[in-house]
Protein backbone atom coordinates (compact mmCIF):
# COMPACT_ATOMS: atom_id res chain seq x y z
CA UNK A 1 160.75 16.15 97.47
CA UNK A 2 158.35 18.81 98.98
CA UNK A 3 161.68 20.50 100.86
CA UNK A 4 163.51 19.96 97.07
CA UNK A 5 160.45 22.07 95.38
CA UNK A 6 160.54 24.59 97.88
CA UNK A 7 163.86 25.58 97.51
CA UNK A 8 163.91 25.44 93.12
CA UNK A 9 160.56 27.64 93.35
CA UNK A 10 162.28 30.43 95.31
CA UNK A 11 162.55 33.31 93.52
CA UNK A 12 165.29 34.46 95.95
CA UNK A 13 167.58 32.06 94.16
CA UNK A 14 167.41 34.31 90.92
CA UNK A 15 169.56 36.52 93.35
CA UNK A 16 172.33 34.25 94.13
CA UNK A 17 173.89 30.96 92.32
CA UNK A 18 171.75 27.78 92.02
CA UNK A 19 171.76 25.92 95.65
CA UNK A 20 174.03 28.40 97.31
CA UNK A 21 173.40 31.39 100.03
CA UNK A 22 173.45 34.75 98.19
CA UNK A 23 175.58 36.20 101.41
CA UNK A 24 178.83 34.13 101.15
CA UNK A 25 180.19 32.03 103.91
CA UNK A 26 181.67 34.92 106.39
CA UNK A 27 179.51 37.76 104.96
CA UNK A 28 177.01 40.08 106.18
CA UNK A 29 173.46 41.51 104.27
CA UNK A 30 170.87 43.97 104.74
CA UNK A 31 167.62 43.90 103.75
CA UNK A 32 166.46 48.02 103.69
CA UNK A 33 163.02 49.21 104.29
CA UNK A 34 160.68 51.65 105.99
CA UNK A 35 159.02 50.47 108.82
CA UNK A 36 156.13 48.39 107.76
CA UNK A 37 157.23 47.73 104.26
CA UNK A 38 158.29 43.91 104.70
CA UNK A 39 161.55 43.50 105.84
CA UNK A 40 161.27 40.70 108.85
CA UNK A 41 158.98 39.13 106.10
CA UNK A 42 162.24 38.96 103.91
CA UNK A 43 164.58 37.61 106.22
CA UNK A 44 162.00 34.90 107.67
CA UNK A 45 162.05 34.13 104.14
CA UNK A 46 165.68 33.79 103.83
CA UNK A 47 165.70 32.08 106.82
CA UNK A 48 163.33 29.41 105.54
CA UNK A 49 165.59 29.10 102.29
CA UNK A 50 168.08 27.66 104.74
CA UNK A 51 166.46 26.02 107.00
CA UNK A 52 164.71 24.01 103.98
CA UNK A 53 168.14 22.99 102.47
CA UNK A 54 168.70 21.41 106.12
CA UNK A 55 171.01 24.16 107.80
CA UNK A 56 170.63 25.70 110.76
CA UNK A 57 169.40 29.59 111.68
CA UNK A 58 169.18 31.61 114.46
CA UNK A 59 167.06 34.56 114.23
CA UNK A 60 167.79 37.05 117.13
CA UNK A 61 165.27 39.67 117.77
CA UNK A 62 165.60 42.84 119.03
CA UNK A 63 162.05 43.92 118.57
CA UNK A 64 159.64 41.01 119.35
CA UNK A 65 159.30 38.14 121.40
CA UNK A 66 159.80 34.44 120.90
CA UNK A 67 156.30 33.54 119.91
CA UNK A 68 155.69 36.63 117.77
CA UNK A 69 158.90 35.21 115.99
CA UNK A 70 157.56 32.03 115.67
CA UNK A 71 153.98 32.97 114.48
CA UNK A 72 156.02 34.99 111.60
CA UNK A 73 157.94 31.72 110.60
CA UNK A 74 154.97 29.45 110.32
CA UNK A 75 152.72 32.42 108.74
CA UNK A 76 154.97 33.17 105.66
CA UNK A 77 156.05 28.94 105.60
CA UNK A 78 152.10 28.23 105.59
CA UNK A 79 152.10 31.02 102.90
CA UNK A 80 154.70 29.18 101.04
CA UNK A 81 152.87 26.15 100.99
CA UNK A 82 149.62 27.16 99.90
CA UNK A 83 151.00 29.31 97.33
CA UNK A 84 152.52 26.05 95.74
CA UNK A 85 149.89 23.97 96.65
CA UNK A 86 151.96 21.57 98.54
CA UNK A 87 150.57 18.36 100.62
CA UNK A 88 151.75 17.49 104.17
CA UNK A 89 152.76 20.73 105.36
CA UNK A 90 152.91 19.99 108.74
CA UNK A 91 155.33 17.01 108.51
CA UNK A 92 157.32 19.55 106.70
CA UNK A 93 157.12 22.50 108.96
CA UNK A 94 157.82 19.82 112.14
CA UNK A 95 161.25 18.39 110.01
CA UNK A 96 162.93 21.82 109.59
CA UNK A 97 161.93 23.15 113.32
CA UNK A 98 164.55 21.34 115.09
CA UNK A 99 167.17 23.03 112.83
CA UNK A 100 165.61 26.96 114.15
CA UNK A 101 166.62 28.94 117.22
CA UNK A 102 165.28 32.33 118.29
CA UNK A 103 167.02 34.27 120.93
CA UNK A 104 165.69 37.74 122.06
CA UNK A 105 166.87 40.50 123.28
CA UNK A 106 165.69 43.76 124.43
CA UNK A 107 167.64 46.75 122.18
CA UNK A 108 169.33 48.82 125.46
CA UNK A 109 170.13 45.39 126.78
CA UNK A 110 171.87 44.06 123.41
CA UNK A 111 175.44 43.49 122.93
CA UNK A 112 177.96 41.60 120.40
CA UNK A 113 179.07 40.25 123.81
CA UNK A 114 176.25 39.17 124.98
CA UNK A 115 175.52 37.56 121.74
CA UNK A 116 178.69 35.62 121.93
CA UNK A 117 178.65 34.44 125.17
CA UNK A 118 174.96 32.96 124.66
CA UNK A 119 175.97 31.15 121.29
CA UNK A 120 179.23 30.00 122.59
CA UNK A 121 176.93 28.44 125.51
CA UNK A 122 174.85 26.36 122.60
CA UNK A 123 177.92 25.24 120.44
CA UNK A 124 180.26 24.60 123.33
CA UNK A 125 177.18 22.17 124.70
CA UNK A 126 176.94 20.75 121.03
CA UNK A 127 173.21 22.31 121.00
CA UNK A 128 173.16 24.46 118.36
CA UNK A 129 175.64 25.64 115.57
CA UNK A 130 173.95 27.97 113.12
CA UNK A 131 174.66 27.83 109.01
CA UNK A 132 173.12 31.86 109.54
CA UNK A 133 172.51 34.40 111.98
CA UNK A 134 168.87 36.75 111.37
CA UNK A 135 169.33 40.10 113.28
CA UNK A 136 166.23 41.90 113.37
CA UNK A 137 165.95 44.74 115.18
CA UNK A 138 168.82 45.79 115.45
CA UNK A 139 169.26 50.20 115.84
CA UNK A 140 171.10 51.25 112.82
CA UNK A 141 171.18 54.70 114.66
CA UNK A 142 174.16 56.35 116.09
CA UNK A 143 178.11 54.86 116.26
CA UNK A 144 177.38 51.24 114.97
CA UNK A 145 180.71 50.53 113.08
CA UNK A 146 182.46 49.39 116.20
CA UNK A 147 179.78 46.46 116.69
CA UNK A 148 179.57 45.87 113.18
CA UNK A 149 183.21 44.82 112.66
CA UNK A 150 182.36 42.47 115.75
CA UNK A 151 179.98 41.08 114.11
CA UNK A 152 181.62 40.29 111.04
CA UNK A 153 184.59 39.08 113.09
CA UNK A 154 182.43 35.99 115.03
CA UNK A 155 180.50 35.33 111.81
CA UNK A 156 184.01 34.62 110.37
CA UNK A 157 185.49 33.11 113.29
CA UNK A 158 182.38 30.84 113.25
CA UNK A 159 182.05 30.18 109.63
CA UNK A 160 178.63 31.35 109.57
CA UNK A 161 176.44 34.36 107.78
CA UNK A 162 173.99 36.77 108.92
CA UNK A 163 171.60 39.34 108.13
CA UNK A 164 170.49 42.40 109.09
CA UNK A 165 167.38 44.49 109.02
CA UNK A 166 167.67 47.81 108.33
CA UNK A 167 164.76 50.40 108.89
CA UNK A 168 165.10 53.77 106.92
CA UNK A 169 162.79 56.65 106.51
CA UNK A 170 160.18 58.08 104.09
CA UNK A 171 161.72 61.34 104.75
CA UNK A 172 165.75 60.82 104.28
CA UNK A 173 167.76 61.28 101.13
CA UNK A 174 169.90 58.59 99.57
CA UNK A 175 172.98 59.29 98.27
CA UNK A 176 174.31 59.20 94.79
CA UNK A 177 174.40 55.45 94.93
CA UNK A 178 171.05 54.93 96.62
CA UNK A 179 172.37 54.33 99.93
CA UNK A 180 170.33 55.56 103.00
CA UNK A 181 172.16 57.68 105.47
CA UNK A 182 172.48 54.86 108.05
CA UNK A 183 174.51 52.71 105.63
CA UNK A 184 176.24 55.41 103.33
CA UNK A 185 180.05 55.38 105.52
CA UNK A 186 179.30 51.34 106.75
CA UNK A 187 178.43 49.88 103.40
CA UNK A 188 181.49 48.67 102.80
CA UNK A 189 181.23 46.23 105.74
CA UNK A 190 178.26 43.89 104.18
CA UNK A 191 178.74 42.04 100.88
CA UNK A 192 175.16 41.91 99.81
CA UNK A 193 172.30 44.88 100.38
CA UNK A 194 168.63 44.70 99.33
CA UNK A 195 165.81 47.38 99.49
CA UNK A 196 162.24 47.15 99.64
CA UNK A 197 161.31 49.54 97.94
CA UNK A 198 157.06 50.26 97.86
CA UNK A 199 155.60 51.88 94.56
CA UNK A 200 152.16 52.46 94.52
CA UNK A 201 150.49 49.15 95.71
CA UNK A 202 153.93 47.54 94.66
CA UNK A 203 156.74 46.73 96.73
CA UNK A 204 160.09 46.07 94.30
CA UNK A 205 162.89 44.18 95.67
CA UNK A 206 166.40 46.21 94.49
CA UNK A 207 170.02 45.77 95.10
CA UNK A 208 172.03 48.30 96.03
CA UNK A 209 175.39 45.93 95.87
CA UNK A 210 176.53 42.54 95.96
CA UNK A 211 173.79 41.03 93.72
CA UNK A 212 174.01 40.98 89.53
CA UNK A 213 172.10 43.87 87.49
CA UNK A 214 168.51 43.82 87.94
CA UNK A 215 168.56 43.40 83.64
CA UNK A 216 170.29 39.82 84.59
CA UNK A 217 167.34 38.44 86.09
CA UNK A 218 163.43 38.88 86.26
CA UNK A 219 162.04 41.74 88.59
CA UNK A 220 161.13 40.42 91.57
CA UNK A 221 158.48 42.02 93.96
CA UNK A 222 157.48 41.54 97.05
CA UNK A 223 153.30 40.63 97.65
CA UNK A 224 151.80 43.40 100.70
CA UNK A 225 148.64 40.34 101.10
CA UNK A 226 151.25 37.21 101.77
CA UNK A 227 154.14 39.02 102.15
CA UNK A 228 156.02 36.75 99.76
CA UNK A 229 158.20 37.25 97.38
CA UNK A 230 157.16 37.13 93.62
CA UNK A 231 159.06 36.81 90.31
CA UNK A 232 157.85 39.36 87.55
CA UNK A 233 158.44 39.23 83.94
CA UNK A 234 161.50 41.33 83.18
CA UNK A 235 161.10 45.20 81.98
């Protein structure tokens, strides 16, 4: 039951249909943000979603080690827990590890290949097949549609989703649409795209695409203390 409350208290879910992924099987999301703002708080938190409805996630980082990963898992799951006041949250936490793989990388050293050739080593062993794919870290800077269609290609070939953090700047222009310069001629490769988008004390969670009218569901916010996010009454 505790896994059960978990997922029906995510606010997330407001974003996508009741019990389902809000990146569809084969798709690709961002999550945009300055550096700072939230965004491997986000996808941890995506990454929980799954993991708590007993699918599996690998988080690939191109910024941090393994335990720096790990410490940001259990932080925003202890988070969870005590925000919901939830019993036996160790049990809990030890249930959904074995169902979690992190795999780093340094950023010059990264490659879809590389990427491949690793998973293929867990699935062809029968050691680990993820439900989604976390890529944090990755440099949205430069020629990146080449990789990006390989991407999407393996996370079709392998029936899987995945996510992507996205770091923009304080000091670039969107375009008409809102998109920041490192998406504007890509975004049609991902099928969902959030921003965090910091207001004051007050970080908003928007989508740019993929996701229903902000007027279709309550505003929902991320918190800067516990880095969760919150639902909000609507405007």
């Amino acid at each position: 039951m505790l896994k059960k409350d978990l997922i029906l208290r995510n606010p997330l879910r407001l974003l996508g249909k009741e019990n389902q992924d809000i990146v569809p099987e084969g798709g690709v999301g961002a999550v945009l943000a300055r550096a700072g703002v939230g965004k491997t708080a986000l996808m941890v938190q995506l990454a929980l979603d799954t993991l708590l409805r007993d699918k599996k996630v690998l988080h690939v980082s191109l910024d941090d080690p393994v335990d720096k990963v790990n410490l940001w898992h259990k932080e925003v799951f202890h988070n969870l827990a005590e925000h919901y006041h939830l019993p036996q949250v160790s049990q809990l936490w030890d249930s959904i590890l074995p169902n979690r793989f992190i795999m780093t990388f340094k950023v010059e050293g990264f490659s879809v290949l590389k990427l491949e050739e690793r998973l293929a080593d867990l699935t062809e062993q029968g050691i680990f097949r993820p439900d989604l794919i976390v890529i944090d870290g990755f440099p949205f800077e430069g020629e990146v549609e080449a990789p990006l269609n390989q991407l999407k290609d393996l996370t079709r070939r392998q029936g899987t989703r995945i996510w992507f953090s996205v770091r923009t700047h304080r000091h670039e222009t969107p375009g008409p649409d809102g998109m920041p310069p490192q998406l504007q001629d890509i975004d049609n490769l991902f099928d969902v795209i959030l921003q965090l988008q910091p207001e004051g004390k007050t970080i908003h969670v928007r989508a740019l695409k993929g996701v229903a009218p902000v007027s279709d569901y309550p505003e929902l916010q991320l918190d800067p203390v516990t880095m969760l996010i919150s639902e909000t009454s609507q405007k």
